[in-house]
N, C-alpha and C. Protein backbone atom coordinates (compact mmCIF):
# COMPACT_ATOMS: atom_id res chain seq x y z
N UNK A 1 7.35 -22.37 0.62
CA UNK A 1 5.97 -22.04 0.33
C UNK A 1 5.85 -21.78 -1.18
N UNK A 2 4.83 -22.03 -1.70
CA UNK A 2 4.98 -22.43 -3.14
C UNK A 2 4.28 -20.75 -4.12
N UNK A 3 4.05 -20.18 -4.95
CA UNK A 3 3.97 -19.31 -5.25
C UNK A 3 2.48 -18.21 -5.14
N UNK A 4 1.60 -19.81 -5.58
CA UNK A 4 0.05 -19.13 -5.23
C UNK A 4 -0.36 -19.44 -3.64
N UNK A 5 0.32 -19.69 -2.75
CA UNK A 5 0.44 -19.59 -1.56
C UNK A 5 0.87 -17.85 -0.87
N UNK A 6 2.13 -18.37 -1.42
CA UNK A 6 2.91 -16.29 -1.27
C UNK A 6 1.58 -15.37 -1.41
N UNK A 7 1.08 -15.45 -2.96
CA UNK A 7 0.37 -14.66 -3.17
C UNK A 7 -0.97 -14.67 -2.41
N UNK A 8 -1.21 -15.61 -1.93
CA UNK A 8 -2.14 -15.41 -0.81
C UNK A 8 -2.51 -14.83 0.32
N UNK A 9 -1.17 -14.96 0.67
CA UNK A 9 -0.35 -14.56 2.03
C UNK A 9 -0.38 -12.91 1.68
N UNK A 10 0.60 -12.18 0.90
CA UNK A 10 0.36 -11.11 0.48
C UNK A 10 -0.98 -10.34 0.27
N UNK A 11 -2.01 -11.23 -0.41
CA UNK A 11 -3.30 -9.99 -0.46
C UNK A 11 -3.68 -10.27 0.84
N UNK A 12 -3.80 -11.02 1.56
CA UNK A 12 -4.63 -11.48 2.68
C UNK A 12 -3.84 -10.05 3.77
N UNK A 13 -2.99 -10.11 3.78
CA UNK A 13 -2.38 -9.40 4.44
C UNK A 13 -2.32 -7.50 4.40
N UNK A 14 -2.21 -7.16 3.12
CA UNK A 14 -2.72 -6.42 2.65
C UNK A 14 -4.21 -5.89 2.74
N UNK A 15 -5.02 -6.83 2.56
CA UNK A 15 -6.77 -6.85 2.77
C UNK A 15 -6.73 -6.38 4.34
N UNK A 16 -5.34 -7.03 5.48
CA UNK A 16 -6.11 -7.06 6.61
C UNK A 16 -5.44 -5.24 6.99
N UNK A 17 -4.69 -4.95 6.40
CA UNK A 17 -4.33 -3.09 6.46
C UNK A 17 -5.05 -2.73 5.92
N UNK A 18 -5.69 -2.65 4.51
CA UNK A 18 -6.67 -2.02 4.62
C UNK A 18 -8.26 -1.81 5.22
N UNK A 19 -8.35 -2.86 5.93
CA UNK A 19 -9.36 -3.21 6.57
C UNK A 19 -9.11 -2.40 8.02
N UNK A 20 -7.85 -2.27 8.51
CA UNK A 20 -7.35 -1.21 9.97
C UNK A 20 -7.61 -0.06 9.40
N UNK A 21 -7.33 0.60 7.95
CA UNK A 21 -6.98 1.73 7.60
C UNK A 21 -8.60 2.08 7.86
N UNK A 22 -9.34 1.48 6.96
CA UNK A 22 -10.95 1.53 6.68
C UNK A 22 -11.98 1.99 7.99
N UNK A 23 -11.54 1.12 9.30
CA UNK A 23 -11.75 1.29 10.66
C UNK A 23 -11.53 2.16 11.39
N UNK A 24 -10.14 3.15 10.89
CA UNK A 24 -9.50 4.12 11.53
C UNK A 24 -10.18 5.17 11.00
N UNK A 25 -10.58 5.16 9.27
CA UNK A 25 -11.11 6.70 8.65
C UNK A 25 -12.93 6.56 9.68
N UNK A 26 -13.54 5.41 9.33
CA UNK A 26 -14.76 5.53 9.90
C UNK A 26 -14.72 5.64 11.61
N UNK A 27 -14.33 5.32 12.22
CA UNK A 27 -14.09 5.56 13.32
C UNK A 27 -13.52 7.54 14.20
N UNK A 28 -12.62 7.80 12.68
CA UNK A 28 -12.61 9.13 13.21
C UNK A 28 -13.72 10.49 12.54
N UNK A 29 -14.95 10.04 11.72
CA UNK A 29 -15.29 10.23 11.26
C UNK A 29 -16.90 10.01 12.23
N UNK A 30 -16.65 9.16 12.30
CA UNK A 30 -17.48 8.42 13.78
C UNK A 30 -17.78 9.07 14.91
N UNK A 31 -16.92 9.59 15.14
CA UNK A 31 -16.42 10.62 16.18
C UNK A 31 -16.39 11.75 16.47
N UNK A 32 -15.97 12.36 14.93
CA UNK A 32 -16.30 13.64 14.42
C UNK A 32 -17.98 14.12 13.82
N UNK A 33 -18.68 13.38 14.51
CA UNK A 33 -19.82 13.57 14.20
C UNK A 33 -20.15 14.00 12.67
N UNK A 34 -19.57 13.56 11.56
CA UNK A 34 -19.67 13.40 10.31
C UNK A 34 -20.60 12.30 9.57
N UNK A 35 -20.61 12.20 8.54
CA UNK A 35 -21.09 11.39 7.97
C UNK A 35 -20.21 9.94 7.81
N UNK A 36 -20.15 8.77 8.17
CA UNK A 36 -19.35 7.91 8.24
C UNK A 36 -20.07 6.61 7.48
N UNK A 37 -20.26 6.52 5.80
CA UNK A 37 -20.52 4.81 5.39
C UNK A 37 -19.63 3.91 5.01
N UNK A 38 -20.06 3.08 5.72
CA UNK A 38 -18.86 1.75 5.21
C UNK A 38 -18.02 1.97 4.34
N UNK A 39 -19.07 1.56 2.79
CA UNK A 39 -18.82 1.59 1.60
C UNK A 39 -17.59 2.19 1.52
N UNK A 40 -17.70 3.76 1.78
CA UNK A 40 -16.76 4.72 1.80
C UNK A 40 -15.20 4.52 2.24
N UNK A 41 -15.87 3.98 3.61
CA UNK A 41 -14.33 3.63 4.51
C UNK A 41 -13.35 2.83 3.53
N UNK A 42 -14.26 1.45 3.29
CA UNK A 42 -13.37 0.43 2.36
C UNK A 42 -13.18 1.11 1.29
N UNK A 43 -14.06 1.87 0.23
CA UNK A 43 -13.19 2.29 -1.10
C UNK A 43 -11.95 3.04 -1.05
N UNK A 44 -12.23 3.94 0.23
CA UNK A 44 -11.11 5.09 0.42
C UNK A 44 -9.43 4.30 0.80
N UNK A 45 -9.30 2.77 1.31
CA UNK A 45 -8.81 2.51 1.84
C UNK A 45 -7.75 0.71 0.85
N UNK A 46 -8.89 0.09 0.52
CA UNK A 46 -8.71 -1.14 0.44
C UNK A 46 -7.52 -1.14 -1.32
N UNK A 47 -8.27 -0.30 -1.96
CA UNK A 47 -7.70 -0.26 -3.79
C UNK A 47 -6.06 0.38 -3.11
N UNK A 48 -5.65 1.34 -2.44
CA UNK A 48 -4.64 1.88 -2.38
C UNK A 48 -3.77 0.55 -2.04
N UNK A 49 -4.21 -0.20 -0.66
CA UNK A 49 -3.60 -1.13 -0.03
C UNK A 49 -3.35 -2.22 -0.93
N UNK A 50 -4.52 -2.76 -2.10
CA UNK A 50 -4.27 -4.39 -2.86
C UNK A 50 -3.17 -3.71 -4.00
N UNK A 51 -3.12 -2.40 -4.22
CA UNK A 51 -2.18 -1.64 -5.32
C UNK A 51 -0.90 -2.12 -4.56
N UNK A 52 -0.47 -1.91 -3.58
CA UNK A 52 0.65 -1.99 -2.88
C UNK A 52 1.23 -3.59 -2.99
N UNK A 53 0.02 -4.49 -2.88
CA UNK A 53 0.06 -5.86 -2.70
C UNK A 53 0.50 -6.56 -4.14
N UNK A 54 0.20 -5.60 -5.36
CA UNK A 54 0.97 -6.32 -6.61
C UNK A 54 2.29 -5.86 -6.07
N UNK A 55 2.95 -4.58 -5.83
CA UNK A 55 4.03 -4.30 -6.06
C UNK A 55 4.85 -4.67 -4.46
N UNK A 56 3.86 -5.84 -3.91
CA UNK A 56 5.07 -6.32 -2.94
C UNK A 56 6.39 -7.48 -3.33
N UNK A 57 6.08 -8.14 -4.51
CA UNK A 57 6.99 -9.18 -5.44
C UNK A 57 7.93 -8.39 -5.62
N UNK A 58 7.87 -7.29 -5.98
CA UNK A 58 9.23 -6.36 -6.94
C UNK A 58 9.81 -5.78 -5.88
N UNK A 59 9.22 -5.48 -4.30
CA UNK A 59 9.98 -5.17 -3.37
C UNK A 59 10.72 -6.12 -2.39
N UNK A 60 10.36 -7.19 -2.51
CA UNK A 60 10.92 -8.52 -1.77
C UNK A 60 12.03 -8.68 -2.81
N UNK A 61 11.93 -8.99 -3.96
CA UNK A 61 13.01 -9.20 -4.65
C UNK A 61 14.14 -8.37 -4.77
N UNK A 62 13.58 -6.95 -4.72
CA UNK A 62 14.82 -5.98 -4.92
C UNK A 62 15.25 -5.66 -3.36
N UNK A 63 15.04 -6.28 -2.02
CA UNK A 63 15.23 -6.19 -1.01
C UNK A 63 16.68 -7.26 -0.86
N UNK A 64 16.20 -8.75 -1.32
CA UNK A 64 16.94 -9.87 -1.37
C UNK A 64 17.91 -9.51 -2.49
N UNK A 65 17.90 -9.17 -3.42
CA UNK A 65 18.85 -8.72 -4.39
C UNK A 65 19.94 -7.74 -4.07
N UNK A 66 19.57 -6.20 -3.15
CA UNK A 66 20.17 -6.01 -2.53
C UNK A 66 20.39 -5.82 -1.35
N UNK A 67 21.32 -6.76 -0.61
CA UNK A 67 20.97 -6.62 0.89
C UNK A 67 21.82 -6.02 1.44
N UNK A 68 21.11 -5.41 2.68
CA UNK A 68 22.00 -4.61 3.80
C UNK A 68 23.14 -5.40 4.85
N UNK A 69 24.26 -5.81 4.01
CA UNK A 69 25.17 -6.37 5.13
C UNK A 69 26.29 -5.37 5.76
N UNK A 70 26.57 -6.28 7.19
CA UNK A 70 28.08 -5.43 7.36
C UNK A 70 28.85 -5.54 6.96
N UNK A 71 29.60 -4.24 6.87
CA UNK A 71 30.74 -3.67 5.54
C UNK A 71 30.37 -3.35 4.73
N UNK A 72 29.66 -3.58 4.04
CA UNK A 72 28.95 -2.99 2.18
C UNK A 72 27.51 -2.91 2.47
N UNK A 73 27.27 -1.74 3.23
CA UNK A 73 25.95 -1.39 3.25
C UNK A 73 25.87 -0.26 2.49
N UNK A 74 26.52 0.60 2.13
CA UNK A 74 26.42 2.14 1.58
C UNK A 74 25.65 2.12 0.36
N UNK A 75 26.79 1.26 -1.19
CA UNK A 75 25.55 1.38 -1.59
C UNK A 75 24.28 0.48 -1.68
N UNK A 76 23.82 -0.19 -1.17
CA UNK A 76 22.78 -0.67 -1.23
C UNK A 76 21.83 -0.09 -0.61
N UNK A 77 22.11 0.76 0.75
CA UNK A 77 21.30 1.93 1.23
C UNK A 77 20.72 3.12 0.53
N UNK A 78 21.84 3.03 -0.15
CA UNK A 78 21.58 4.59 -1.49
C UNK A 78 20.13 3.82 -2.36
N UNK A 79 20.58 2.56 -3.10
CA UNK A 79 19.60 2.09 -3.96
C UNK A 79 17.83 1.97 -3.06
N UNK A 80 18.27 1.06 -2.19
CA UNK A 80 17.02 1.26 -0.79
C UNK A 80 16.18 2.49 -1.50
N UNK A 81 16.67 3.66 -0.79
CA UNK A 81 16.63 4.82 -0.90
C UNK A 81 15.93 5.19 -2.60
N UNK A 82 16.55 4.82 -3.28
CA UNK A 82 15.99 5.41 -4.86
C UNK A 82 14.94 4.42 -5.08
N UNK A 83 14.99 3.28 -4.77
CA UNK A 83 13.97 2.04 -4.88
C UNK A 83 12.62 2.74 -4.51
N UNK A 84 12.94 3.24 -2.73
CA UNK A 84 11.66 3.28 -2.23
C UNK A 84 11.18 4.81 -2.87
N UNK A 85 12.07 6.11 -3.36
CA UNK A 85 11.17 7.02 -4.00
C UNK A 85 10.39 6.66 -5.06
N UNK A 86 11.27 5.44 -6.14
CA UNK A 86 10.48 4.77 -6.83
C UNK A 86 9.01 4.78 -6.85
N UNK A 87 9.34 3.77 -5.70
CA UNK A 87 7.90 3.00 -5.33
C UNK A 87 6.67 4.49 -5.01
N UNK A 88 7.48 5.18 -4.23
CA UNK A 88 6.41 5.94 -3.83
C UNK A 88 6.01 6.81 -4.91
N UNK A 89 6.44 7.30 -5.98
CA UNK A 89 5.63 7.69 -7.60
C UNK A 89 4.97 7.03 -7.71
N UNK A 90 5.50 5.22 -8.09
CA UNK A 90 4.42 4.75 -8.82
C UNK A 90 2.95 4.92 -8.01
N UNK A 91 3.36 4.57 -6.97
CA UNK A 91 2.11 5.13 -5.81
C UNK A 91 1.40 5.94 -6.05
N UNK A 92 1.85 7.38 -6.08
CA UNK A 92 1.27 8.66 -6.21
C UNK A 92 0.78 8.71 -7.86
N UNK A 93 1.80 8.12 -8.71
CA UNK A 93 0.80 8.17 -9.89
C UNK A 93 -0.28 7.27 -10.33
N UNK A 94 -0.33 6.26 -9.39
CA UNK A 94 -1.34 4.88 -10.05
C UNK A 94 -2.32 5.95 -9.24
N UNK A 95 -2.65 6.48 -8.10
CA UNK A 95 -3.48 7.12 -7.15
C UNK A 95 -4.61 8.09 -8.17
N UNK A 96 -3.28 8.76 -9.16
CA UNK A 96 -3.98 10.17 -9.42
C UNK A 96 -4.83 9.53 -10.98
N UNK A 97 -4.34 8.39 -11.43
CA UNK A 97 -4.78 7.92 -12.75
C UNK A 97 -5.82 6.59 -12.64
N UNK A 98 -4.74 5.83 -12.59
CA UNK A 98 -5.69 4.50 -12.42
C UNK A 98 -6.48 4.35 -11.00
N UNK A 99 -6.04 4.64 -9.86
CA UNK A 99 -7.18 4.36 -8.75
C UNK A 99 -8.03 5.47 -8.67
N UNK A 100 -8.07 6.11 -8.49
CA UNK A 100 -8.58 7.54 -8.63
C UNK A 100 -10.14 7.35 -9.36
N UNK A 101 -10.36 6.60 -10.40
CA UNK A 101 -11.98 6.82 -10.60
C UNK A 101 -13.17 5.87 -9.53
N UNK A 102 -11.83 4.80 -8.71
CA UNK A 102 -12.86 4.23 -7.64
C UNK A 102 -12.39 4.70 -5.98
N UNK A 103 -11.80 5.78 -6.11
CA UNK A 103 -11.89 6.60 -4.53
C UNK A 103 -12.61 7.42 -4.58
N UNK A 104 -13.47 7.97 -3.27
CA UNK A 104 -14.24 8.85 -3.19
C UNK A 104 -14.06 10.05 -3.39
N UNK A 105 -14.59 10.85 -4.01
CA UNK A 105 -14.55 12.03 -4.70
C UNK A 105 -14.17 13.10 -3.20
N UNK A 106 -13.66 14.43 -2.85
CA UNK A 106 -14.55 15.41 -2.04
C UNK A 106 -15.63 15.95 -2.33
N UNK A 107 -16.24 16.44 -1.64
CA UNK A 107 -17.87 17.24 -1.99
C UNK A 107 -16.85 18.70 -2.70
N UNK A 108 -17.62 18.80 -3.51
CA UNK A 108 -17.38 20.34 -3.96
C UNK A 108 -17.94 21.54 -3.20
């Protein structure tokens, strides 16, 4: 599969989690006899998920780069392991900086 294919495949895929995630906040929100708008559902939901979708290239690669075989799994489990705290900063910091001026605020 050729590259702007992949990348297709990836947001599309991505788009379709955040689109479950989006369904799940309005839906329990829905429920909870709250205030529930679209708009909301998708902003709260979709930027976190297409964020994830750039940094699925650098996790496929460093997956295939190091792989979990038998006999020499240890360290590559360890790296796994530091990879994915990695990932989950950049997460938590793209959240608090860069995504953060298009998620919904709380009410004060």
């Amino acid at each position: 599969m050729t590259r702007p294919r992949w990348a297709l495949v990836i947001a599309v895929a991505w788009t379709l989690v955040g689109l479950l995630s989006a369904s799940r906040w309005y839906l329990f929100r829905l429920s909870a006899g709250l205030p529930h708008p679209v708009g909301e559902a998708l902003a709260s939901s979709l930027p976190s998920c297409w964020f994830w979708a750039l940094l699925t290239p650098a996790i496929v690669w460093l997956s295939h780069r190091f792989r979990l075989e038998r006999g020499a799994w240890g360290r590559p489990l360890a790296l796994h392991g530091l990879f994915s705290l990695g990932f989950a900063l950049i997460d938590a910091g793209a959240s608090l900086t860069i995504l953060a001026p298009f998620l919904p605020q709380p009410p004060d």
